[in-house]
Protein backbone atom coordinates (compact mmCIF):
# COMPACT_ATOMS: atom_id res chain seq x y z
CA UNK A 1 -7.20 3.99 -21.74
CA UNK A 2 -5.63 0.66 -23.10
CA UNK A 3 -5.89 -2.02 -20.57
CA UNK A 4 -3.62 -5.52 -21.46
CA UNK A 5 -5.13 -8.05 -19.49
CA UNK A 6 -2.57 -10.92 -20.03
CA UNK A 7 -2.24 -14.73 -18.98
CA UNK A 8 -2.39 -17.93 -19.64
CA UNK A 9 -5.12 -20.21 -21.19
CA UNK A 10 -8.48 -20.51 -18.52
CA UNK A 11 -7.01 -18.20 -15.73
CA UNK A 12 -9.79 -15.70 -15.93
CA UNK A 13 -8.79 -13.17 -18.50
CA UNK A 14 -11.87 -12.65 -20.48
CA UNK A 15 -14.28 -12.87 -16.91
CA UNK A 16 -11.89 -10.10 -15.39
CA UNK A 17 -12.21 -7.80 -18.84
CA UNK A 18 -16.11 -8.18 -18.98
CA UNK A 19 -16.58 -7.18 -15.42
CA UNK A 20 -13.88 -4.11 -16.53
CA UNK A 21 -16.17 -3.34 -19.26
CA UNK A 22 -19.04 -3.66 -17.32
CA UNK A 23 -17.38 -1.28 -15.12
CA UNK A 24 -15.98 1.83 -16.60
CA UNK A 25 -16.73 0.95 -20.33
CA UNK A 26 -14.89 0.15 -23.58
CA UNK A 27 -14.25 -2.49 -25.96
CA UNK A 28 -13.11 -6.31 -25.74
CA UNK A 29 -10.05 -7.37 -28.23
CA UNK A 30 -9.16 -10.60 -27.79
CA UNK A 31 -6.03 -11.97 -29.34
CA UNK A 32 -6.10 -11.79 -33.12
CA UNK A 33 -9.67 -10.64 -33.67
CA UNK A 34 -7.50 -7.47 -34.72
CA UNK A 35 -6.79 -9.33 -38.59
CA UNK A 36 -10.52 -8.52 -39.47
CA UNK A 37 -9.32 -4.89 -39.45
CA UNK A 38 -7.75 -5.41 -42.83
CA UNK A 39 -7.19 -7.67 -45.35
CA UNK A 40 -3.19 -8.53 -45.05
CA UNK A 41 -2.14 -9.35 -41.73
CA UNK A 42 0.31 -6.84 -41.76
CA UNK A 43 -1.48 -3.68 -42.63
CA UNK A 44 -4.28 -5.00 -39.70
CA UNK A 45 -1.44 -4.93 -37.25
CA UNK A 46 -0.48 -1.62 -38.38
CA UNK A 47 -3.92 -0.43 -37.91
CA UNK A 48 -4.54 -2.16 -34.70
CA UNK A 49 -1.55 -0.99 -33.19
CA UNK A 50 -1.91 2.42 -34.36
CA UNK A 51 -5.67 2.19 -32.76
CA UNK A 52 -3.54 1.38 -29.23
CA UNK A 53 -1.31 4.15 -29.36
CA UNK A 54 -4.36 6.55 -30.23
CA UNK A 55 -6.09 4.97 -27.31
CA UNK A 56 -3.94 5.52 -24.41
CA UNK A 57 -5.38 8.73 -23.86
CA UNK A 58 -9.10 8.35 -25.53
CA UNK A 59 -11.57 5.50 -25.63
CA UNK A 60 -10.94 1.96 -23.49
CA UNK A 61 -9.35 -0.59 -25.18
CA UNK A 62 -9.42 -4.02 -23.50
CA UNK A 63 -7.07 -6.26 -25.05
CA UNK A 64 -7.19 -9.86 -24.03
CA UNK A 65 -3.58 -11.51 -24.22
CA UNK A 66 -2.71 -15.40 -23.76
CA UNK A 67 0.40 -15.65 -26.45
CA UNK A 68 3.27 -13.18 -25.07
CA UNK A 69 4.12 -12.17 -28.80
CA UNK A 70 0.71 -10.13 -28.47
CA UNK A 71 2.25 -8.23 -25.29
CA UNK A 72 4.42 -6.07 -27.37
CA UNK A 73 1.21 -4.77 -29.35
CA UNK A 74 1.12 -2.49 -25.55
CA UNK A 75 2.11 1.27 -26.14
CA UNK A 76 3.74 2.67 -23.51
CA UNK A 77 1.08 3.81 -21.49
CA UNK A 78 -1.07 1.02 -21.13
CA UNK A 79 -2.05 -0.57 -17.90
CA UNK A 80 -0.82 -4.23 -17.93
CA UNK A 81 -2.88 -6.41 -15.77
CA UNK A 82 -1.31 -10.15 -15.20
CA UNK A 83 -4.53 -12.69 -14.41
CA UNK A 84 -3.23 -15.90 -13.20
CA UNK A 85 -4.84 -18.99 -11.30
CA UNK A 86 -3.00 -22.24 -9.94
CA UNK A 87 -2.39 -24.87 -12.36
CA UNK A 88 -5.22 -26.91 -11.07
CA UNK A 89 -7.95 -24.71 -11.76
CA UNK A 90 -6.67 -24.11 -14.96
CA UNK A 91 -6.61 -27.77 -15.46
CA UNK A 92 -10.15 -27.52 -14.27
CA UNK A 93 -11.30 -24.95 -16.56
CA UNK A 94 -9.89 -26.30 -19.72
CA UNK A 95 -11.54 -29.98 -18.61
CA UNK A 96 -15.01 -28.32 -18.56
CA UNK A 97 -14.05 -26.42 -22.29
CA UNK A 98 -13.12 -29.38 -23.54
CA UNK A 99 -16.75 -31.05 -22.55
CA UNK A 100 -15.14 -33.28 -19.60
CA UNK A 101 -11.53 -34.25 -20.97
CA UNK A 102 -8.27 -33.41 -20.64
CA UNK A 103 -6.34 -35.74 -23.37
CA UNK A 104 -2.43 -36.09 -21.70
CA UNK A 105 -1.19 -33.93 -24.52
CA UNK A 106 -3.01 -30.85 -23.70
CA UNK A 107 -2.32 -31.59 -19.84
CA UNK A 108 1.29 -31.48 -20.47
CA UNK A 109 0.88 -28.54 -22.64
CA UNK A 110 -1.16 -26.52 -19.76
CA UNK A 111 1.40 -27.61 -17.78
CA UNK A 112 4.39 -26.51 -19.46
CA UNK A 113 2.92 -23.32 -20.04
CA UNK A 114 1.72 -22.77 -16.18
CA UNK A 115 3.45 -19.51 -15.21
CA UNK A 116 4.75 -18.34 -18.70
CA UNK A 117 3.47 -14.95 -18.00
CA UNK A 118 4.79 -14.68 -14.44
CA UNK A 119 8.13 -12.49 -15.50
CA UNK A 120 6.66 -9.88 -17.06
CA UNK A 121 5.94 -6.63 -16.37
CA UNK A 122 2.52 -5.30 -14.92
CA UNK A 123 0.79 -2.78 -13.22
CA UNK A 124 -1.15 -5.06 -11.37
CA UNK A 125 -1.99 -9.10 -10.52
CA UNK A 126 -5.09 -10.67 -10.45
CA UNK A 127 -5.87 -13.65 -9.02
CA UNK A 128 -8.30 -15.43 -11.17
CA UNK A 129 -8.92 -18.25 -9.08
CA UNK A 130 -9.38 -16.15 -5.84
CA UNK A 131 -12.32 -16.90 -3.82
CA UNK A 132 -12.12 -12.79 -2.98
CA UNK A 133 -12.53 -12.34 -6.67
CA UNK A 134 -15.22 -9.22 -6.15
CA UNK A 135 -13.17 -7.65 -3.46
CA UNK A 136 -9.96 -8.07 -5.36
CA UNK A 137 -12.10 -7.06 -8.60
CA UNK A 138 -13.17 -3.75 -6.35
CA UNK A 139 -9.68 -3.25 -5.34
CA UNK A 140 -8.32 -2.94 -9.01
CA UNK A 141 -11.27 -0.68 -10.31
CA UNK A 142 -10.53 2.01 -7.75
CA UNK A 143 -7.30 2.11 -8.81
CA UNK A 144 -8.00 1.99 -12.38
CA UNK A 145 -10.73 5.41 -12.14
CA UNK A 146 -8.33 7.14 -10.23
């Protein structure tokens, strides 16, 4: 099974795929870590997308998304999973990455990007600033393993 989790920057996507891995099993791709499959960046897309498509129906694939060029490496098939989390707590969560500051720039940035993700299609929608996080987490497994 290929699982897109999808989002933007500090929502929760990485959290939600370890606990999904933790869960059912299966590897963690996120963004471009597929260009150490080859040498051009071309033929490693080619192989990583090929390694999608032969995944659907074999081995989990957990592919962590934050730029929405990645979302078209899905194959048809794959569950889409949006995570999101109000701009604040992103805000939060990108302070405490970047040790305590939030330089204006970046702020603007986080905020011009807040909700980027919102329009596209998925299977399902995580909150990743719920405070139900396990029973939302619960939720979305049984309805992965069924």
């Amino acid at each position: 099974m290929v699982i897109g989790i999808f989002g933007e920057n500090c929502a929760g996507k990485t959290t939600l795929a370890a606990a999904i891995r933790d869960a059912v099993g299966g590897e963690v791709v996120s963004g471009k870590d597929y260009l150490r499959l080859a040498r051009s960046p071309q033929e490693a897309e080619r192989r990583f997308r090929e390694r999608l498509k032969d995944a659907v129906r074999g081995e989990n694939v957990l592919y962590v998304i934050s730029e929405k060029a990645l979302l078209s490496f899905l194959p048809e098939g794959a569950v889409r999973i949006l995570v999101d989390a109000d701009l604040e707590t992103v805000k939060a969560r990108f302070r405490q990455r970047m040790r305590g500051s939030l330089p204006a720039p970046v702020e603007r940035m986080l905020e011009r990007n807040h909700g980027l993700f919102d329009a596209e299609p998925r299977d399902f929608r995580y909150d990743g600033a719920s405070a139900d996080a396990p029973a939302e987490l619960s939720r979305l497994l049984e309805r992965l393993v069924k």
